[in-house]
Protein backbone atom coordinates (compact mmCIF):
# COMPACT_ATOMS: atom_id res chain seq x y z
CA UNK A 1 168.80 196.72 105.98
CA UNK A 2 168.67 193.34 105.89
CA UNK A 3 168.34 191.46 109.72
CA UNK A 4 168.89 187.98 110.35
CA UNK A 5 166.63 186.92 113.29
CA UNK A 6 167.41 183.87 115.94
CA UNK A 7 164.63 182.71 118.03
CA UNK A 8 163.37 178.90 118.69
CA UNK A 9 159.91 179.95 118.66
CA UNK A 10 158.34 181.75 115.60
CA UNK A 11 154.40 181.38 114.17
CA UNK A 12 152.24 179.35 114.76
CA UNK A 13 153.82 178.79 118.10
CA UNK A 14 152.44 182.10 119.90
CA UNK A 15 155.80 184.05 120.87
CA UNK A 16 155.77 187.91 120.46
CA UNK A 17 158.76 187.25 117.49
CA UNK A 18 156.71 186.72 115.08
CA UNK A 19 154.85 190.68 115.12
CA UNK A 20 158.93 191.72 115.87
CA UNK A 21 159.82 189.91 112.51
CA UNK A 22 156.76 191.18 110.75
CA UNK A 23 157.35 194.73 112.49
CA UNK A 24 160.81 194.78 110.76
CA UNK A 25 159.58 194.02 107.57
CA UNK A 26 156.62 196.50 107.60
CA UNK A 27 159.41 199.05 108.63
CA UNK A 28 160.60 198.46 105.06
CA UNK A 29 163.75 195.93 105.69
CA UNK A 30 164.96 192.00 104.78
CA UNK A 31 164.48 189.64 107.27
CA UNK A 32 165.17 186.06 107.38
CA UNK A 33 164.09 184.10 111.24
CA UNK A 34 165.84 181.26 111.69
CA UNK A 35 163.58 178.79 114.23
CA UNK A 36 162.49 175.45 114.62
CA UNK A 37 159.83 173.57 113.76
CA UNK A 38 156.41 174.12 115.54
CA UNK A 39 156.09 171.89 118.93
CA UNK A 40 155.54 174.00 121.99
CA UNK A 41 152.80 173.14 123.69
CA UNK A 42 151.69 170.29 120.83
CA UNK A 43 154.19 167.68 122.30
CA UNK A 44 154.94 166.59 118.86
CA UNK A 45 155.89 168.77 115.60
CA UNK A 46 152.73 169.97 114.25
CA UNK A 47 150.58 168.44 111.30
CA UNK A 48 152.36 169.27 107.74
CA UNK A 49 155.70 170.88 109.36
CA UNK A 50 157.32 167.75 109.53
CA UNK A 51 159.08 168.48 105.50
CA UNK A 52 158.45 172.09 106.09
CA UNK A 53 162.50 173.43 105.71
CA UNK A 54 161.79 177.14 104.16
CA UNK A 55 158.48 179.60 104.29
CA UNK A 56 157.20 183.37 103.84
CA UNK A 57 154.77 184.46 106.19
CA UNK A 58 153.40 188.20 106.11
CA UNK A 59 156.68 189.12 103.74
CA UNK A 60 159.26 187.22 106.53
CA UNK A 61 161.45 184.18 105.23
CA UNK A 62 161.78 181.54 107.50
CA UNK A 63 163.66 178.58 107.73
CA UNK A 64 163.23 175.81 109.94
CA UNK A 65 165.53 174.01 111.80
CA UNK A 66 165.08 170.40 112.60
CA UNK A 67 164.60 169.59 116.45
CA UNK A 68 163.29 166.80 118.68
CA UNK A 69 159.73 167.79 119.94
CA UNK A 70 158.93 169.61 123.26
CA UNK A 71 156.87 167.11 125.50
CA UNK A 72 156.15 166.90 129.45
CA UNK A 73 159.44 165.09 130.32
CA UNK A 74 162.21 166.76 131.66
CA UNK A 75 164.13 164.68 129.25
CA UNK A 76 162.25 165.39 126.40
CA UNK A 77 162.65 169.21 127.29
CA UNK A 78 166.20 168.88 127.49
CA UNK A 79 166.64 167.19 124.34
CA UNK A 80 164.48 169.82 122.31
CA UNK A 81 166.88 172.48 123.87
CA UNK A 82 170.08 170.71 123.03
CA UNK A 83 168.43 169.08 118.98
CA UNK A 84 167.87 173.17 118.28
CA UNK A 85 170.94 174.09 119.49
CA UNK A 86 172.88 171.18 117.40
CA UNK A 87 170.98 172.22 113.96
CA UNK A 88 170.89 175.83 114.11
CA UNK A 89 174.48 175.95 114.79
CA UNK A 90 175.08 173.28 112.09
CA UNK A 91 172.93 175.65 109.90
CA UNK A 92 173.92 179.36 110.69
CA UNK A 93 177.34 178.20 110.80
CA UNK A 94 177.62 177.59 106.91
CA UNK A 95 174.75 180.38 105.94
CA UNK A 96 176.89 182.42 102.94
CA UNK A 97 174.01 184.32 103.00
CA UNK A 98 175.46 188.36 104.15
CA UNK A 99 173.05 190.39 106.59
CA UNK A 100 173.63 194.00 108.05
CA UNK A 101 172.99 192.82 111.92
CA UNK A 102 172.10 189.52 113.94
CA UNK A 103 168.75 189.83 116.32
CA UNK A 104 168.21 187.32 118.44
CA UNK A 105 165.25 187.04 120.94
CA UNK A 106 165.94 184.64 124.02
CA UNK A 107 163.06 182.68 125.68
CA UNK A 108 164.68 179.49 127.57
CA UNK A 109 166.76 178.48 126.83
CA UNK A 110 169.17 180.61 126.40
CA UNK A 111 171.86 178.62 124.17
CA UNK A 112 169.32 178.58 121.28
CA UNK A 113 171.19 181.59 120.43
CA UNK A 114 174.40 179.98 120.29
CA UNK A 115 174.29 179.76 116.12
CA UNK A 116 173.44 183.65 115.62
CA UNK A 117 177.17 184.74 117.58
CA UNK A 118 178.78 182.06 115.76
CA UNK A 119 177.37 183.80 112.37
CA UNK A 120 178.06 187.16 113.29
CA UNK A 121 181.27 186.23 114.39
CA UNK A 122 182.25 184.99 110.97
CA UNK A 123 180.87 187.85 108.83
CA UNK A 124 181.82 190.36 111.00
CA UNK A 125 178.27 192.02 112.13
CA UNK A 126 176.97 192.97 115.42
CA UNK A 127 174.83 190.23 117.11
CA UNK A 128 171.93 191.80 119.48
CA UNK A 129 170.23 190.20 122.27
CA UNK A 130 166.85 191.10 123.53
CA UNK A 131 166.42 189.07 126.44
CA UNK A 132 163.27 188.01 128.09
CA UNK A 133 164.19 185.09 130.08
CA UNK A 134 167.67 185.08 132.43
CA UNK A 135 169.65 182.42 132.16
CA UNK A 136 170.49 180.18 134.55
CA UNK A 137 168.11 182.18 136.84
CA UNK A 138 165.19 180.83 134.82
CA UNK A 139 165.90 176.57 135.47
CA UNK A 140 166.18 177.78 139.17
CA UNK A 141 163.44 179.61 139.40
CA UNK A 142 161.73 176.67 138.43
CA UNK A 143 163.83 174.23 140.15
CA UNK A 144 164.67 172.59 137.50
CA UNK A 145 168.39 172.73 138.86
CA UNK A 146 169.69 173.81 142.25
CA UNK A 147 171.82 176.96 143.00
CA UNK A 148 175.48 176.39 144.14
CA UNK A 149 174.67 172.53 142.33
CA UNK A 150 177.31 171.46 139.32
CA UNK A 151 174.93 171.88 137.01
CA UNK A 152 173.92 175.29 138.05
CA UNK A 153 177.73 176.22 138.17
CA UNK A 154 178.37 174.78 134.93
CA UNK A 155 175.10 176.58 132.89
CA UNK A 156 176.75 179.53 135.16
CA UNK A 157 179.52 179.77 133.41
CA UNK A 158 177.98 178.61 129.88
CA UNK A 159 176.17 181.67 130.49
CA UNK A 160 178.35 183.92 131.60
CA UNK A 161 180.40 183.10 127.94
CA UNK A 162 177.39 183.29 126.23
CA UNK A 163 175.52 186.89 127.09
CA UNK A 164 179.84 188.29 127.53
CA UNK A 165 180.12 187.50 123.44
CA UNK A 166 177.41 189.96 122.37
CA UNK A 167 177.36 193.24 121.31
CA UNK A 168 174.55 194.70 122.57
CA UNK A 169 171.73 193.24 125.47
CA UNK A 170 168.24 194.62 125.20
CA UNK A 171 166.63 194.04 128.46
CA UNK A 172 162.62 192.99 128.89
CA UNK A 173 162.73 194.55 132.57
CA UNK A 174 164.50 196.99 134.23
CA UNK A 175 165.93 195.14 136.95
CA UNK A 176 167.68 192.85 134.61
CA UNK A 177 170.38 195.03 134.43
CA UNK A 178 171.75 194.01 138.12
CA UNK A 179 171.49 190.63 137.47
CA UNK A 180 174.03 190.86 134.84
CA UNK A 181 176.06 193.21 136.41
CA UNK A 182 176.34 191.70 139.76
CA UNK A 183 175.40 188.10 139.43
CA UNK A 184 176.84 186.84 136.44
CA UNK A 185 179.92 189.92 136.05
CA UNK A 186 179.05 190.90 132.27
CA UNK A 187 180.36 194.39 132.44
CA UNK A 188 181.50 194.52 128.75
CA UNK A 189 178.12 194.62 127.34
CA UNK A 190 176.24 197.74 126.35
CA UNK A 191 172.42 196.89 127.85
CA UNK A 192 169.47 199.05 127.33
CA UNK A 193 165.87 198.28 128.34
CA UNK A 194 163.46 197.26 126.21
CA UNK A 195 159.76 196.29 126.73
CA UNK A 196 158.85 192.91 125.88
CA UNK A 197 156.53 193.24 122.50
CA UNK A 198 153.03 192.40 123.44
CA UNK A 199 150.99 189.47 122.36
CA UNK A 200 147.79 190.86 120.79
CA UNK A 201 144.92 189.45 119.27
CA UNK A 202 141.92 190.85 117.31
CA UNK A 203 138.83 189.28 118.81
CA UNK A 204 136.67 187.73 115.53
CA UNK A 205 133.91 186.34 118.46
CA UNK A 206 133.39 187.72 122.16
CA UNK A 207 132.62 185.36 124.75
CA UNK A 208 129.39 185.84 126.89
CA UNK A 209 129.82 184.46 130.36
CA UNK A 210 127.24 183.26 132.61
CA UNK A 211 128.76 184.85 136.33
CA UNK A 212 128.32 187.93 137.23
CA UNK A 213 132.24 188.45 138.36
CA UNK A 214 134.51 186.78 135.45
CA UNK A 215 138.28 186.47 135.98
CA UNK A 216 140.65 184.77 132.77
CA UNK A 217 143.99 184.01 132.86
CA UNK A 218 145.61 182.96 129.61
CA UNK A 219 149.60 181.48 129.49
CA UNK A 220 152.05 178.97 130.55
CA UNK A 221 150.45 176.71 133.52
CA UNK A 222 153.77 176.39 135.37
CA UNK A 223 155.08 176.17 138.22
CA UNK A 224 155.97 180.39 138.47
CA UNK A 225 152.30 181.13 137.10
CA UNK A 226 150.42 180.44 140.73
CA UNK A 227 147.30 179.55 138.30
CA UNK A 228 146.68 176.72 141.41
CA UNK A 229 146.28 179.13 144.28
CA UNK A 230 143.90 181.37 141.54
CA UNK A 231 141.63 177.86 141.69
CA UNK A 232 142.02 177.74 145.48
CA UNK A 233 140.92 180.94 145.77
CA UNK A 234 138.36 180.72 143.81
CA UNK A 235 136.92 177.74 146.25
CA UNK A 236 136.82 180.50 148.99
CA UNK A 237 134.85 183.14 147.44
CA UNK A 238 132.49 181.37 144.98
CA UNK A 239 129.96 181.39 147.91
CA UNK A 240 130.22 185.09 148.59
CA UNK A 241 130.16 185.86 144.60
CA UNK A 242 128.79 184.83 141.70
CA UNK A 243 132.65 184.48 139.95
CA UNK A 244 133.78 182.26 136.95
CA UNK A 245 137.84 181.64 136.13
CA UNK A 246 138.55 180.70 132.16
CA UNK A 247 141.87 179.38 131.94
CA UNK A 248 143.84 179.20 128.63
CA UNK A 249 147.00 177.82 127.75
CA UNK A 250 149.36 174.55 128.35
CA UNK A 251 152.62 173.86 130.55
CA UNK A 252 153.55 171.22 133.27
CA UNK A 253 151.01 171.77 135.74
CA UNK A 254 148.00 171.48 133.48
CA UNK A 255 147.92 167.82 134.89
CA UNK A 256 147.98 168.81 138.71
CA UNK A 257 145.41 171.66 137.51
CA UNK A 258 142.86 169.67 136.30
CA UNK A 259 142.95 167.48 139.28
CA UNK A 260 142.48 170.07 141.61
CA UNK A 261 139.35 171.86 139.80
CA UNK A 262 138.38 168.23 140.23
CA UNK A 263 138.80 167.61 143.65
CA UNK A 264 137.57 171.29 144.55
CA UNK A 265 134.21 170.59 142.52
CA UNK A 266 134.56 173.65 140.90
CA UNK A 267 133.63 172.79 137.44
CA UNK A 268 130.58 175.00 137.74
CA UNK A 269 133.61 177.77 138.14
CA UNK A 270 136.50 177.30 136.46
CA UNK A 271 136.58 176.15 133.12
CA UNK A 272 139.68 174.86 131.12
CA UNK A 273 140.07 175.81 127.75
CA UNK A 274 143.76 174.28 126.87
CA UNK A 275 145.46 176.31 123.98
CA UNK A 276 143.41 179.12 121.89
CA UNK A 277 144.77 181.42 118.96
CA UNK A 278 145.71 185.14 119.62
CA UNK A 279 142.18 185.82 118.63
CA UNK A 280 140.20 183.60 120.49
CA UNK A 281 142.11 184.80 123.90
CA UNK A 282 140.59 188.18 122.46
CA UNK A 283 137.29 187.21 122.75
CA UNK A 284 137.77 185.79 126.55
CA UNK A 285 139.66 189.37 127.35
CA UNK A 286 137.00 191.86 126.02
CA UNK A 287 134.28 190.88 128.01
CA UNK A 288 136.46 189.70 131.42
CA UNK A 289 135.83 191.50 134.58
CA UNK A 290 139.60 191.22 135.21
CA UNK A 291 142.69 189.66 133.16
CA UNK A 292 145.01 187.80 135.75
CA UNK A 293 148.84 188.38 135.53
CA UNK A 294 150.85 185.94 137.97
CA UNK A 295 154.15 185.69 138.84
CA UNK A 296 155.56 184.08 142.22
CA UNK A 297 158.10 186.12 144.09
CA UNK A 298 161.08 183.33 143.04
CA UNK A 299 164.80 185.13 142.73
CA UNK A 300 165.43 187.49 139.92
CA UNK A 301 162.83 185.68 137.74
CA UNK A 302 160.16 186.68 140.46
CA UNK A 303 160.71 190.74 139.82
CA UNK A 304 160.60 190.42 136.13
CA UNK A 305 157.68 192.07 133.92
CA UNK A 306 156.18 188.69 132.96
CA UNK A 307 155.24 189.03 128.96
CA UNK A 308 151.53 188.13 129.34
CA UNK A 309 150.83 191.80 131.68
CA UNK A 310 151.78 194.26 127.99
CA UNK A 311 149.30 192.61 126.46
CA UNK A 312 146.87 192.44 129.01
CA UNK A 313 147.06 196.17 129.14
CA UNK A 314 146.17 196.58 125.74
CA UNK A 315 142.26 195.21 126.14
CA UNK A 316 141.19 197.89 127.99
CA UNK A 317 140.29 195.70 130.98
CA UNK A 318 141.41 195.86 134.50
CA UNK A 319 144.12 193.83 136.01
CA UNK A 320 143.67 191.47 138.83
CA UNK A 321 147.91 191.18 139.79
CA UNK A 322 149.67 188.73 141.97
CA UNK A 323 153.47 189.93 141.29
CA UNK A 324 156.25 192.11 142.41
CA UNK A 325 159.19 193.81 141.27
CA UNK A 326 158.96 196.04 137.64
CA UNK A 327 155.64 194.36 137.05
CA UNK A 328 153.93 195.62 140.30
CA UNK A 329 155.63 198.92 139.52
CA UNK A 330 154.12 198.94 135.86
CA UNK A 331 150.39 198.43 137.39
CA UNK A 332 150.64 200.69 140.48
CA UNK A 333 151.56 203.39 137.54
CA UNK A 334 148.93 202.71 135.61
CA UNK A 335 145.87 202.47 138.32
CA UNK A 336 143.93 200.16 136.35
CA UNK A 337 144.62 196.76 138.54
CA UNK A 338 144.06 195.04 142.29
CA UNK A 339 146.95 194.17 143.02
CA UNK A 340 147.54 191.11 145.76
CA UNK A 341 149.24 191.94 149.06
CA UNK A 342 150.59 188.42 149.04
CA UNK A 343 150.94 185.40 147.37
CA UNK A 344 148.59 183.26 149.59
CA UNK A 345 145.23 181.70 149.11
CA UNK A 346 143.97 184.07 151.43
CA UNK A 347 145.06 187.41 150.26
CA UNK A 348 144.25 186.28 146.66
CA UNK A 349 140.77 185.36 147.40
CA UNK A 350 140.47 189.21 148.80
CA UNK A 351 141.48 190.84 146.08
CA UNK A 352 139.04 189.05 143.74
CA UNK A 353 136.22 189.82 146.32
CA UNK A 354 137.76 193.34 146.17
CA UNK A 355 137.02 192.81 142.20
CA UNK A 356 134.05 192.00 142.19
CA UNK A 357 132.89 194.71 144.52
CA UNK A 358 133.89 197.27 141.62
CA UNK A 359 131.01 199.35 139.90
CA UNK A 360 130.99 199.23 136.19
CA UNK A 361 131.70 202.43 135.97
CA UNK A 362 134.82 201.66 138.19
CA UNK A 363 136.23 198.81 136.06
CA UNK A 364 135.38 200.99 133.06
CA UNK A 365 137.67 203.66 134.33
CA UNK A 366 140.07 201.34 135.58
CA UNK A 367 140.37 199.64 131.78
CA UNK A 368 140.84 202.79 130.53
CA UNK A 369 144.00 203.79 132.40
CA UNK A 370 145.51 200.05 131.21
CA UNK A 371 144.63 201.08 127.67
CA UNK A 372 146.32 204.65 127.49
CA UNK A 373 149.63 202.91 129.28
CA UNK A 374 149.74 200.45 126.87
CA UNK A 375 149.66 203.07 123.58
CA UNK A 376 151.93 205.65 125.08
CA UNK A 377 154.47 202.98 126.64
CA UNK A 378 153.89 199.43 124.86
CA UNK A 379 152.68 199.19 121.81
CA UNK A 380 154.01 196.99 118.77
CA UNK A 381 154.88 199.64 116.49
CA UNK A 382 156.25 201.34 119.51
CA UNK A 383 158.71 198.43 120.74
CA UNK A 384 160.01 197.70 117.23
CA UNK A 385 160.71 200.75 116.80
CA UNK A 386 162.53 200.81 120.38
CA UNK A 387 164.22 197.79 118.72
CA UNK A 388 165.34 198.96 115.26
CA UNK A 389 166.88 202.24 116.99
CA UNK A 390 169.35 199.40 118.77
CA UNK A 391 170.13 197.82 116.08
CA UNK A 392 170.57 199.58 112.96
């Protein structure tokens, strides 16, 4: 079968479409990904991708569409949404190219999409959606926009058109499914859930702390993440414990994050690492006394599974949680985490004390439950597979 793939995002940008793509072609079909060039979390196009137009990687053609580059700005943002938009449109629009299905994988924002209906459209093929980010829950989760504001009502409606013209909605968490149903009144669309493929990484070098209790959170630094009140709460326990907090990853807070480890004096604690490969995360994960997955309580966004917790699972480490909805559900089934009783300072700072309390033999155990979840429930293989039965 051959699969035409939409997604803004591909490799070396570190989005979970690239092992989909790859998946697909291991399963033995043709797959082109049409994506832009590399910028997230680089605020500019990265070094040699500026003349880059076509590339294989791991057996998976992929074209890149030209795009203004990501940077802190909410203007900049807006005109890397809308310069993707433009030229994969421009570009799928006149692809004579023929492929058996359109799968398209929707981060924010959700118009990137826009160019894989207008293809299928024309050739007659079934365009597939797995979503992982709901739009325009997502800009007012972040309050990027206001609800019941004209531009909430008008990327309401965009919206609305947008997910009612597919043929099929794969849902990242369970609770998705309302949203759609109730909020925006897509009732025409088959939707099925779908786990979010997991971002792995095979750990070439493991990282030897120096605290006794060591706590890592790797992802976006936003403003959903609550990586701030993990610092804060770090300033009320690092007298009680010997505890250290690695932090990996970019986003709009990183700014406001380093000021506060700054102001907290708690560069003896936390450390800031900025972006790492897959593989480098691995190292910080194998050795961790607990992987944090955050995820403030914020409207429908807030009970999501966010995308970082399936491949925390997969370390074998245990989980120190501050989330609700189908995420809290996934870690009260598996037994392997602490999981927050709020979102506060206070209650945060608990369960890390809570943590670090544990025996190894107890975090051992703990890991172990998080690893056999993962294989039976979240696996690569496993989700493309989930995938291909959707689409083919």
């Amino acid at each position: 079968m051959k699969i035409l793939v939409v997604c803004q995002f591909y490799y070396p940008e570190h989005f979970s479409i690239t092992d989909v793509a790859r998946g697909f072609v291991e399963a033995g079909h043709e797959v082109l990904v049409v994506t832009g060039k590399p910028n997230y979390g680089y605020g500019r196009i990265l070094d040699g991708y500026q003349d880059v137009t076509d590339e294989v990687i791991h057996g998976v053609r992929v074209h890149r569409c030209n795009l203004y580059p990501r940077k802190k700005s909410k203007l900049s943002i807006c005109r890397n949404y809308l310069s993707f938009w433009r030229s994969s449109k421009r570009y799928l629009r006149h692809l004579k190219e023929e492929f058996d299905v359109v799968y398209s994988m929707s981060l924010s924002p959700l118009i990137s999409i826009v160019g894989g209906t207008i293809y299928a459209r024309k050739h007659h093929v079934r365009h597939v959606l797995h979503c992982l980010d709901l739009w325009p829950e997502s800009p007012v989760a972040t309050k990027a926009i206001h609800e019941g504001s004209l531009p909430y009502r008008l990327l309401h409606h965009w919206s609305r058109k947008i997910y009612s013209g597919l043929d099929r909605i794969l849902i990242s968490s369970p609770s998705f499914e309302r949203y759609f149903r109730e909020n925006l009144h897509v009732n025409n669309v088959p939707i099925e859930y779908v786990p979010q493929p997991p971002m792995l990484g095979t750990a070439t070098e493991t990282v030897n702390y120096s605290h006794k209790v060591n706590i890592v959170y790797a992802g976006n630094i936003g403003t959903l993440q609550l990586v701030e009140d993990f610092v804060k709460a770090v300033s009320l326990v690092k007298d009680k414990i010997d505890i250290g907090f690695a932090i990996i990853g970019m986003g709009t807070r990183v700014d406001a994050l380093r000021q506060l480890i700054s102001s907290l004096k708690l560069e003896d604690h936390v450390s800031f690492h900025g972006i790492k490969t897959r593989d480098a995360t691995a190292g910080y994960y194998l050795n961790a006394t607990g992987i944090v997955v955050s995820l403030a309580d914020k409207g429908w966004v807030g009970k999501t599974i966010p995308g970082k917790l399936n491949g925390a699972l997969s370390y074998g480490r245990p989980i120190l949680g501050c989330l609700s909805g189908d995420g809290k559900a996934i870690l009260e089934e598996t037994g392997g985490a602490i999981i927050t009783k709020s979102e506060s300072v206070e209650d945060i700072a608990k369960a890390m004390l809570e943590l670090g309390e544990k025996s190894e033999s107890e975090l051992a155990e703990m890991g172990k439950r998080n690893r056999e979840y993962f294989e039976k429930n979240l696996a690569t293989k496993c989700v493309v597979d989930k995938i291909l039965n959707q689409i083919i």
